[in-house]
N, C-alpha and C. Protein backbone atom coordinates (compact mmCIF):
# COMPACT_ATOMS: atom_id res chain seq x y z
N UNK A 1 68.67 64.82 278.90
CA UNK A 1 67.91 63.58 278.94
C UNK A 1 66.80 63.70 279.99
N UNK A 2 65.57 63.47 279.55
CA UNK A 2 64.73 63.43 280.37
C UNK A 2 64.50 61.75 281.25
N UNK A 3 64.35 61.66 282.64
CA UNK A 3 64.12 60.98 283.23
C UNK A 3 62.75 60.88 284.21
N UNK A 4 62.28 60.28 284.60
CA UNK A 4 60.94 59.95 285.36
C UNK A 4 61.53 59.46 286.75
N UNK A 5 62.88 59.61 286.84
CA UNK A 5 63.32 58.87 288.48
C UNK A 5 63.05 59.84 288.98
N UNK A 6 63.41 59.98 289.86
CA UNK A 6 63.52 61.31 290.83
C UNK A 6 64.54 60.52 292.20
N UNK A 7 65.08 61.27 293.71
CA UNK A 7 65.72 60.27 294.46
C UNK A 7 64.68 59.69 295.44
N UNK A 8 63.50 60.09 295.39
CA UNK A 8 62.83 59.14 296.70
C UNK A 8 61.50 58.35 295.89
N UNK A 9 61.16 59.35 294.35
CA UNK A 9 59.92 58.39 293.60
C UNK A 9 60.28 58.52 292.66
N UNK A 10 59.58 57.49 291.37
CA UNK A 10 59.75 57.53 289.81
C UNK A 10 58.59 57.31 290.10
N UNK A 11 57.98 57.82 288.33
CA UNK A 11 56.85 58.10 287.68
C UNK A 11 56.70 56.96 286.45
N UNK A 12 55.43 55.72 286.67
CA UNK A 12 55.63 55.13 285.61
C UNK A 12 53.92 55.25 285.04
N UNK A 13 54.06 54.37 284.05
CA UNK A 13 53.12 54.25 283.27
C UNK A 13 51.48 53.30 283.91
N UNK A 14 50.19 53.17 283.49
CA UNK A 14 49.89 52.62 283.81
C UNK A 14 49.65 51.63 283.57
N UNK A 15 48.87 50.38 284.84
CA UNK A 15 49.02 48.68 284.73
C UNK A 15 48.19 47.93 285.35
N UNK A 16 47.73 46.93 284.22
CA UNK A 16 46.51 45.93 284.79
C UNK A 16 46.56 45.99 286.42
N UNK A 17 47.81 46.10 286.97
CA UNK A 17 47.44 45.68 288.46
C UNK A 17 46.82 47.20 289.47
N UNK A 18 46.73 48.11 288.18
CA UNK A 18 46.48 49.51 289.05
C UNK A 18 44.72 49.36 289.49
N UNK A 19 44.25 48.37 288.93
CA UNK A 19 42.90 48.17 288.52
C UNK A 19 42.68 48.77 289.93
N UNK A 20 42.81 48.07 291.25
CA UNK A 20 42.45 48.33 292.44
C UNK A 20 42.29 49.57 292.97
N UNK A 21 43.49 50.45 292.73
CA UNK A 21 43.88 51.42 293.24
C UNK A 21 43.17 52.43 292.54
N UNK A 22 42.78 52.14 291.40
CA UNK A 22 42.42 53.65 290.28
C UNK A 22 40.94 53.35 290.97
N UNK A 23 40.50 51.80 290.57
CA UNK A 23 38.95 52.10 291.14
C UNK A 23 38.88 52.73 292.58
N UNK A 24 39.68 52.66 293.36
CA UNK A 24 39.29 53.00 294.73
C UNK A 24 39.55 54.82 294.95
N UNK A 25 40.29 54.97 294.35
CA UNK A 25 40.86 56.95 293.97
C UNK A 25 39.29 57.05 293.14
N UNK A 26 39.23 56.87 292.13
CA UNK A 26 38.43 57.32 291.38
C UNK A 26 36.61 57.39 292.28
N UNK A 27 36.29 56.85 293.35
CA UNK A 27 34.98 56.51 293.67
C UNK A 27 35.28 57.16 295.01
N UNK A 28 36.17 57.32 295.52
CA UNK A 28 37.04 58.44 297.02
C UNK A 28 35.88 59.89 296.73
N UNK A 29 34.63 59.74 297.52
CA UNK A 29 33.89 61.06 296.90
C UNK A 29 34.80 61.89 297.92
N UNK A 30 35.25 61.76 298.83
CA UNK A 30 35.96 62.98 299.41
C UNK A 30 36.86 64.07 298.47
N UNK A 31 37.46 63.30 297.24
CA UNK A 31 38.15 64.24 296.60
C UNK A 31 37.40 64.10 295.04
N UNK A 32 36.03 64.27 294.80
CA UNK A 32 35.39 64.04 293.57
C UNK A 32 35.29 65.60 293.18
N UNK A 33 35.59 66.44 294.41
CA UNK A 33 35.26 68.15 294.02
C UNK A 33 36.39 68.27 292.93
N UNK A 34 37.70 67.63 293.09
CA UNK A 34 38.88 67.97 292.47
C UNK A 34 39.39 67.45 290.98
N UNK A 35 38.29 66.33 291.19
CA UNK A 35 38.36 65.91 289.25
C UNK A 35 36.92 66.45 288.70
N UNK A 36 36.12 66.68 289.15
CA UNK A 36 34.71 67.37 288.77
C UNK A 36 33.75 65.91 288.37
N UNK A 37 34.18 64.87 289.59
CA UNK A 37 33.54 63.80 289.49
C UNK A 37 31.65 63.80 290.28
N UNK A 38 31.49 63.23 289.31
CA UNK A 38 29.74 63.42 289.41
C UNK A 38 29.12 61.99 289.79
N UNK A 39 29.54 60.70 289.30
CA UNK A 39 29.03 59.58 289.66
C UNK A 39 30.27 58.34 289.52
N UNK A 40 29.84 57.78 290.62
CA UNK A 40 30.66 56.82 290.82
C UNK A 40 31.60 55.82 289.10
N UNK A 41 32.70 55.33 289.53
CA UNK A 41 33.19 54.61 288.37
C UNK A 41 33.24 53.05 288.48
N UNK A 42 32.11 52.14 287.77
CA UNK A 42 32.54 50.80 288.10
C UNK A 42 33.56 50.05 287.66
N UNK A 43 34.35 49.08 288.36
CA UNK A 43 35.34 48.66 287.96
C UNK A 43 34.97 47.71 286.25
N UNK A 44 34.17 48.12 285.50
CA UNK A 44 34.27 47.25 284.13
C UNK A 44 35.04 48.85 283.22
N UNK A 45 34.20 49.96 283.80
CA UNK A 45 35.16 51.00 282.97
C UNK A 45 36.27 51.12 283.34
N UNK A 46 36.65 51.26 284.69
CA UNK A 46 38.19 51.35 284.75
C UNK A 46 39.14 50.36 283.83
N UNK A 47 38.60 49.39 284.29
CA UNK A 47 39.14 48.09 283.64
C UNK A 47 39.12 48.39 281.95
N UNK A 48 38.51 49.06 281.33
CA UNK A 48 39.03 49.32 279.88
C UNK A 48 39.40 50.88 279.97
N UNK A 49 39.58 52.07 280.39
CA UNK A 49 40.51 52.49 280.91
C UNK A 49 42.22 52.62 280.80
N UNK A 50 41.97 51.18 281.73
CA UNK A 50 43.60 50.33 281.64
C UNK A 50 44.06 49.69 280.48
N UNK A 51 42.71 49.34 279.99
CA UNK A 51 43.74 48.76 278.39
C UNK A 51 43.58 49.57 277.38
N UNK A 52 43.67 51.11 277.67
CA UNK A 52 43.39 51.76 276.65
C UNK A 52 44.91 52.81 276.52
N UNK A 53 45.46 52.61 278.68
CA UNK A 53 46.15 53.54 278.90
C UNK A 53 47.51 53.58 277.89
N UNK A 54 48.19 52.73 276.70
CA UNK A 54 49.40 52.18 276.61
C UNK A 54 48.93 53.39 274.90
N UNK A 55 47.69 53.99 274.74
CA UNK A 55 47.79 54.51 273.37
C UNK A 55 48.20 56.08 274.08
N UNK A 56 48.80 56.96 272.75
CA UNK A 56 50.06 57.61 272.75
C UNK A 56 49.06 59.02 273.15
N UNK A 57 49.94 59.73 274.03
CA UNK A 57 49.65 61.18 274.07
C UNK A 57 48.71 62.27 272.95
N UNK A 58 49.49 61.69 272.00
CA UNK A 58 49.25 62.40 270.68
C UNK A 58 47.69 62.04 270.26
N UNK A 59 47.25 60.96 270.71
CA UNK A 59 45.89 60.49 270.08
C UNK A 59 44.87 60.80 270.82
N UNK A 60 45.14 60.34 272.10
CA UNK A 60 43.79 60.75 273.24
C UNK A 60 44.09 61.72 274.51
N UNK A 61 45.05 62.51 273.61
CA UNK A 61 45.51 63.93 274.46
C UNK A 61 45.39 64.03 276.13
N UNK A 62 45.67 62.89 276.56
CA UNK A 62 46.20 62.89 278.23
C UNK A 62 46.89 61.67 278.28
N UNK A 63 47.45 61.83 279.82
CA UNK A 63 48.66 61.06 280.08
C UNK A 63 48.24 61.12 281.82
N UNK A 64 48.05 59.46 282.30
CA UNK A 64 47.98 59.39 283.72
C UNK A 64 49.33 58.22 284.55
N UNK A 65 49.46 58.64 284.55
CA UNK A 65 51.06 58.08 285.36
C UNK A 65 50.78 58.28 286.83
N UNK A 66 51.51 56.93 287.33
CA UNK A 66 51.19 56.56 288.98
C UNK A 66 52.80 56.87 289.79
N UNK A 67 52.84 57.61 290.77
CA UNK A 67 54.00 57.75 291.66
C UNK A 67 54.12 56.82 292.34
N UNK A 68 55.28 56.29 292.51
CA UNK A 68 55.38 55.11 293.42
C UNK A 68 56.90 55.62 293.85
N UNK A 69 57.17 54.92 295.23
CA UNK A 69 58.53 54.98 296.14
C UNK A 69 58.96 54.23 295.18
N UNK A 70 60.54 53.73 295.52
CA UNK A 70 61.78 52.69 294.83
C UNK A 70 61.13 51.09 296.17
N UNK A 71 60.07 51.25 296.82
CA UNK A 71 59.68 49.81 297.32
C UNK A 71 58.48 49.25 296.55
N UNK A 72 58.39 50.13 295.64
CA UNK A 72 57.09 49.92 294.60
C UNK A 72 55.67 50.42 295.17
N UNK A 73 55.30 50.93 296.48
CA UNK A 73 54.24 51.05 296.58
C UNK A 73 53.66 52.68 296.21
N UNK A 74 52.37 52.68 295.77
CA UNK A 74 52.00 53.58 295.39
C UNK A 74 51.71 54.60 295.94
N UNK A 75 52.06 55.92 295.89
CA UNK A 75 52.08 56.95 296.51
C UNK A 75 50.71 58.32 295.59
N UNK A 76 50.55 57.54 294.59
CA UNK A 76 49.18 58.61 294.07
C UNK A 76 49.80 58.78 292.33
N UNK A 77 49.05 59.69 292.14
CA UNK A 77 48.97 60.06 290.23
C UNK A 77 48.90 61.54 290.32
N UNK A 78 49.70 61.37 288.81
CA UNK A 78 49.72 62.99 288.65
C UNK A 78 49.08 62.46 286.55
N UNK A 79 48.75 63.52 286.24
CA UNK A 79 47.90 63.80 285.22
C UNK A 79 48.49 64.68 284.13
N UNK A 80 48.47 64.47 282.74
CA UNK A 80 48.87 65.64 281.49
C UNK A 80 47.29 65.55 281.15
N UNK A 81 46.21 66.77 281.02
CA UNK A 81 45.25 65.94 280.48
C UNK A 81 44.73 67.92 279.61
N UNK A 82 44.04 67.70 278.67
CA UNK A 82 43.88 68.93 277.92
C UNK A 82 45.10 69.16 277.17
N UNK A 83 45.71 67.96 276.47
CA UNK A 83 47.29 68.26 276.06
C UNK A 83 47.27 68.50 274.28
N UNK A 84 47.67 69.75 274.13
CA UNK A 84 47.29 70.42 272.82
C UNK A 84 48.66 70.37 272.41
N UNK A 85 48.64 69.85 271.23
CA UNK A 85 50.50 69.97 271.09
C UNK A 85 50.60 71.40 269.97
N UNK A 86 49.54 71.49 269.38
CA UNK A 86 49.64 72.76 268.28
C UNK A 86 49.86 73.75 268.54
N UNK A 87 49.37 74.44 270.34
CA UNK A 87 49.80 75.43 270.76
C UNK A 87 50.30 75.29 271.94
N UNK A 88 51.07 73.62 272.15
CA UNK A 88 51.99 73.63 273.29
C UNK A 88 52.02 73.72 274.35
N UNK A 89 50.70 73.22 274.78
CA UNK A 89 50.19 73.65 276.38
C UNK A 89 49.51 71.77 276.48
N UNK A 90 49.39 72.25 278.06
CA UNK A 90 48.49 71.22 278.81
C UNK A 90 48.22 71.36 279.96
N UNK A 91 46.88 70.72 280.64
CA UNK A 91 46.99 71.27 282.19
C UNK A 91 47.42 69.86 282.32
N UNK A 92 47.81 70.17 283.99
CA UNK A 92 48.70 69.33 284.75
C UNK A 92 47.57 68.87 286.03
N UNK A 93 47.24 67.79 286.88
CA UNK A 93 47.19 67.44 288.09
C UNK A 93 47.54 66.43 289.00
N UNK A 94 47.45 66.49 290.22
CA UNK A 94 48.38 65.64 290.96
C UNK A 94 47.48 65.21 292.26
N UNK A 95 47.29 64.09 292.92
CA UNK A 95 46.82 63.46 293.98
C UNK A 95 48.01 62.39 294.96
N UNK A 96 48.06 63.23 295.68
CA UNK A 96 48.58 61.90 296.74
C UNK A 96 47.94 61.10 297.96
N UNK A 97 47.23 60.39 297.31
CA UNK A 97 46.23 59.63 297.82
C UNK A 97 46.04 59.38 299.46
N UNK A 98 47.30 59.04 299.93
CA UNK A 98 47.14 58.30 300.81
C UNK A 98 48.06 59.19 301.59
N UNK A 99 47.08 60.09 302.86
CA UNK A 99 47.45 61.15 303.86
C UNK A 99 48.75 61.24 304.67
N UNK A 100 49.10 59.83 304.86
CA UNK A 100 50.31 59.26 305.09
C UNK A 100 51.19 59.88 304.88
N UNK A 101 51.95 60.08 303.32
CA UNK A 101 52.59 60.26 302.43
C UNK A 101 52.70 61.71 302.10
N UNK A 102 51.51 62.87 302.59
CA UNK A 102 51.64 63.78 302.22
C UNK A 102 52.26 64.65 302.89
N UNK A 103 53.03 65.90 302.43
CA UNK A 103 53.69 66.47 303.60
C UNK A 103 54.84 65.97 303.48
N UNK A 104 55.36 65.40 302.87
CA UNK A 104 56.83 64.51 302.66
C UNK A 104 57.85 64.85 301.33
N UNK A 105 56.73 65.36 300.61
CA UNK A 105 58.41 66.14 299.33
C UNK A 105 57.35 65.29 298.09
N UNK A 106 57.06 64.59 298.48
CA UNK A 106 56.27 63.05 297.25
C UNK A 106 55.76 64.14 295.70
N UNK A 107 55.17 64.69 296.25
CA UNK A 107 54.40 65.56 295.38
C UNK A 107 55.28 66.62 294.60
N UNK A 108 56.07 67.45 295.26
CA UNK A 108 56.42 68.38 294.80
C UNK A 108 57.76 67.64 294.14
N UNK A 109 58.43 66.12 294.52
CA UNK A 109 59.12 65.79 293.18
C UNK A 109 58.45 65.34 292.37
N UNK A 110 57.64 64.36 292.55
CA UNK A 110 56.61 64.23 291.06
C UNK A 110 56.44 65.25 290.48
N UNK A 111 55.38 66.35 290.47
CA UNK A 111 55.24 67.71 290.06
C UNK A 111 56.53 68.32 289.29
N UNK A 112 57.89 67.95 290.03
CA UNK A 112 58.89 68.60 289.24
C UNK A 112 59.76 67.67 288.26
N UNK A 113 59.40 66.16 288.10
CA UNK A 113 59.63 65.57 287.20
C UNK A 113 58.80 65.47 286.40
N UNK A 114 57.21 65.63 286.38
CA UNK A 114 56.38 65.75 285.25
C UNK A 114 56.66 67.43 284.45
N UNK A 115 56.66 68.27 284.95
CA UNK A 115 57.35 69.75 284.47
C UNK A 115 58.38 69.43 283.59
N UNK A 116 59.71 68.77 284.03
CA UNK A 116 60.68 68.28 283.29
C UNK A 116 59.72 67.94 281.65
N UNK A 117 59.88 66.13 281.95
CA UNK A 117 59.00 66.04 281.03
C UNK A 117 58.31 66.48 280.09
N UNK A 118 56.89 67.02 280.43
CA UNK A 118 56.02 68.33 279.47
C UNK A 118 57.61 69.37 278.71
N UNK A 119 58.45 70.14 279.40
CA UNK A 119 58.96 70.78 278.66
C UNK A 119 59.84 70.17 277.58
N UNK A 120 60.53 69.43 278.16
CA UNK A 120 61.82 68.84 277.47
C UNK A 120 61.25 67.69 276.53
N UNK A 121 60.59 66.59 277.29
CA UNK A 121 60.26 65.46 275.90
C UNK A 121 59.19 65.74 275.14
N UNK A 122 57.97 66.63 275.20
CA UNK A 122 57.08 67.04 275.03
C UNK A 122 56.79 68.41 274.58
N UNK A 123 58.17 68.95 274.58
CA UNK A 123 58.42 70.35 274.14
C UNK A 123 57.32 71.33 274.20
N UNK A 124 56.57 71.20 275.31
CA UNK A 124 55.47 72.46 275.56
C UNK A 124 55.98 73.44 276.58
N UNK A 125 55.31 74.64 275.51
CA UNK A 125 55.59 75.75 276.11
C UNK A 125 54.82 76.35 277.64
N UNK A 126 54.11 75.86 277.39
CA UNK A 126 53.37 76.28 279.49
C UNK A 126 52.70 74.85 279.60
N UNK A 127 52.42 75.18 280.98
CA UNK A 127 51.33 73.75 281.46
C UNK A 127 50.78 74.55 282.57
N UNK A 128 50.01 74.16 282.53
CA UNK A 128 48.70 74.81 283.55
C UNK A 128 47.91 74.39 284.68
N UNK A 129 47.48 74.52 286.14
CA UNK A 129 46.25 73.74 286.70
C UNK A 129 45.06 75.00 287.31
N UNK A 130 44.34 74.48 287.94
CA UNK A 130 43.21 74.75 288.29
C UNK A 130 43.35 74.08 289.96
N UNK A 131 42.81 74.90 290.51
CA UNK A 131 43.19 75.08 291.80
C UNK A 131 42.26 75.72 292.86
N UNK A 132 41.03 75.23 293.33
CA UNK A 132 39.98 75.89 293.96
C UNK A 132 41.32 76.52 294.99
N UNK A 133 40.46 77.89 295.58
CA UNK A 133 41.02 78.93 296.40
C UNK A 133 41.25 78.52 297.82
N UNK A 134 40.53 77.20 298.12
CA UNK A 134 40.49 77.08 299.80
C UNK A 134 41.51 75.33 299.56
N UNK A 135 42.12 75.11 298.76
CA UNK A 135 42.49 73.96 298.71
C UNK A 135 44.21 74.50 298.92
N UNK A 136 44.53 74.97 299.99
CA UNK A 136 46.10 75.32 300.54
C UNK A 136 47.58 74.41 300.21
N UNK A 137 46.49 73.41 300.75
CA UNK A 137 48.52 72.42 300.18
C UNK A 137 49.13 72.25 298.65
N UNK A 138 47.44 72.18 297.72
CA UNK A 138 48.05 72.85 295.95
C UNK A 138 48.39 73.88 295.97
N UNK A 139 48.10 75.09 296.37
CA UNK A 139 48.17 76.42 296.06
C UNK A 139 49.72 76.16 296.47
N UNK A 140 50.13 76.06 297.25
CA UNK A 140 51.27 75.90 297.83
C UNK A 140 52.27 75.11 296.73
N UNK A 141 52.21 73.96 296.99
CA UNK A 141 52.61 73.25 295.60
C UNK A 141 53.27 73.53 294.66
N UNK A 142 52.10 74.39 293.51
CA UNK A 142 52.29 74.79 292.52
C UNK A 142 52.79 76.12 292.49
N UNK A 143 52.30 76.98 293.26
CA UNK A 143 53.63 78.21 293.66
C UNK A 143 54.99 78.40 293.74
N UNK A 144 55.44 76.72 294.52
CA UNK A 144 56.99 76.40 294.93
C UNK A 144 56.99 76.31 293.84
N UNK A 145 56.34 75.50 293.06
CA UNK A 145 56.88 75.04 291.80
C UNK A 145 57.44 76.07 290.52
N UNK A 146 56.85 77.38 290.93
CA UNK A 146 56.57 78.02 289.83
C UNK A 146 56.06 79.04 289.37
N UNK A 147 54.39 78.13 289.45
CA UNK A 147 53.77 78.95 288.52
C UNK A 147 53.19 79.61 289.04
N UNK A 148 52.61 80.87 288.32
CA UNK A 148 51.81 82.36 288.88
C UNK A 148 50.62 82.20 288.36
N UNK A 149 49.67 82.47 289.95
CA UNK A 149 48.36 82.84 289.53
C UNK A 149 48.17 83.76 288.25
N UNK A 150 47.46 83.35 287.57
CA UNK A 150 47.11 84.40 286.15
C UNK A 150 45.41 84.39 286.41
N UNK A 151 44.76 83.95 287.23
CA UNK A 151 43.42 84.77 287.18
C UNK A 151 42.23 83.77 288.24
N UNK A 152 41.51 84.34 288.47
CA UNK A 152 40.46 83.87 289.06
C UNK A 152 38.60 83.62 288.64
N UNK A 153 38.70 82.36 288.51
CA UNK A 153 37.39 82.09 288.45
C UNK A 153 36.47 81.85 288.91
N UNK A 154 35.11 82.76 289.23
CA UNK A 154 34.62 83.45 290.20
C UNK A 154 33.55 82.42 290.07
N UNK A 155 32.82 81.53 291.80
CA UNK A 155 31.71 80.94 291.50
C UNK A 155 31.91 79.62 290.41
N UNK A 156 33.14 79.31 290.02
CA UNK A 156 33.07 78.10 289.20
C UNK A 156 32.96 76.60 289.47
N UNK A 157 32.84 76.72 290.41
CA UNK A 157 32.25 74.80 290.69
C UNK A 157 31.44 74.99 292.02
N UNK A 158 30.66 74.20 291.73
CA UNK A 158 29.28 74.10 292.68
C UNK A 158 29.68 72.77 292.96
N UNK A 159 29.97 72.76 294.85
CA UNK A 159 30.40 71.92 295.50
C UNK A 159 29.39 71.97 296.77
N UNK A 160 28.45 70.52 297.01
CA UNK A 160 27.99 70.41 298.00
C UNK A 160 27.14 71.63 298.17
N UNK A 161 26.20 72.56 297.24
CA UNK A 161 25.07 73.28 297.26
C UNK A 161 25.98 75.29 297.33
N UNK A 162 27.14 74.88 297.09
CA UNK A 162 27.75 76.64 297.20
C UNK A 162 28.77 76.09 296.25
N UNK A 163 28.46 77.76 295.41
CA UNK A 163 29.40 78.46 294.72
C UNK A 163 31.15 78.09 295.33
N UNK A 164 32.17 77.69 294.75
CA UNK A 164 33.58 77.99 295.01
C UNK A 164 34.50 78.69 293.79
N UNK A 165 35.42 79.63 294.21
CA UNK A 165 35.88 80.41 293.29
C UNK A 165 37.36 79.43 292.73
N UNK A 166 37.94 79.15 292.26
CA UNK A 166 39.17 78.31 291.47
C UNK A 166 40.44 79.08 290.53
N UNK A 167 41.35 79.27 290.79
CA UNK A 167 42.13 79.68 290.34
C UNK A 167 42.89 79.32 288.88
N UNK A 168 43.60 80.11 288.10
CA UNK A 168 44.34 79.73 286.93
C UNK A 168 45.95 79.62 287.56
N UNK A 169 46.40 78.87 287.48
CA UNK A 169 47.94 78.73 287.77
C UNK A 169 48.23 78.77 286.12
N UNK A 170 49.49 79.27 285.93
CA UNK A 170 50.14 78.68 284.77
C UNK A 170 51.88 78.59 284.85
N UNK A 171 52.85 78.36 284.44
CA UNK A 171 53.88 77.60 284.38
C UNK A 171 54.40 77.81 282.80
N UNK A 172 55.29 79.01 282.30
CA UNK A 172 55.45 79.67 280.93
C UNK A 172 57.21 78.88 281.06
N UNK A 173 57.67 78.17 280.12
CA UNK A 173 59.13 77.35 279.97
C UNK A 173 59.55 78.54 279.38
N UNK A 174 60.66 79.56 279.70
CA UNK A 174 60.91 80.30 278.86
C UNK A 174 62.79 80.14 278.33
């Protein structure tokens, strides 16, 4: 049986009341290098967004789910997004927003209840991320987690006027 609890967070779906929180993550240019965000998001798109989030995996091939503690407050999002069911893959990403929180396990159980998930209810065979080279606490992360560098992409995102090189993680269910 697949579950979304975990013992310190569960993973739920998203909700009119995330309106706040997604607009304020989403416009955070400090971490815009990491979604390949280019211009700000006003809250009328988020806001449809949210009423779009409740249609199925299968149709608009991603999945954004919010981590929260068992006191309800939000601890960040993790991501299914590039989700191909024909050849059983998807990449995976994860933010824990609020610096607080990081450094605490938050991530790496989310990360290992969305893994669950993708394999078991979703029956895919790998899941994948992308991972610039100087960004240490993912690399880390997704290593514990797993998965093995499978390659490097040289010069692939132009951040703040320089070249950065980004890694392939992947994650094979065997």
């Amino acid at each position: 049986m697949v579950t979304l609890k975990g013992k310190h967070i569960y993973l739920r779906g998203l909700e009119p009341e995330d309106l706040d929180y997604i607009h304020k993550v989403e416009n955070d240019e400090s971490i815009w290098e990491l979604s390949n965000t280019q211009t700000p998001y006003s809250r009328y798109l988020i806001k449809q967004y949210l009423e779009q989030a409740h249609l199925d995996i299968y149709e608009v091939k991603q999945l954004r789910l919010v981590i929260s503690d068992y006191d309800n407050n939000t601890i960040g999002l993790i991501d299914i997004f590039d989700f191909d069911f024909k050849n059983r893959k998807a990449g995976i990403g994860i933010l824990i927003n609020d610096v607080e929180k990081r450094d605490k396990g938050y991530g790496s159980e989310a990360l290992s209840l969305l893994i669950n998930y993708c394999f078991i209810q979703l029956q895919l065979h790998q899941v994948y991320c992308n991972i610039s080279e100087d960004n240490k606490a993912s690399l880390k992360l997704f290593t514990n987690q797993g998965f093995q560098n499978v390659g490097l992409k040289k010069d692939w995102n132009l951040v703040n006027g320089t070249y950065k090189n980004e890694f392939l993680f992947q994650l094979i269910n065997n």
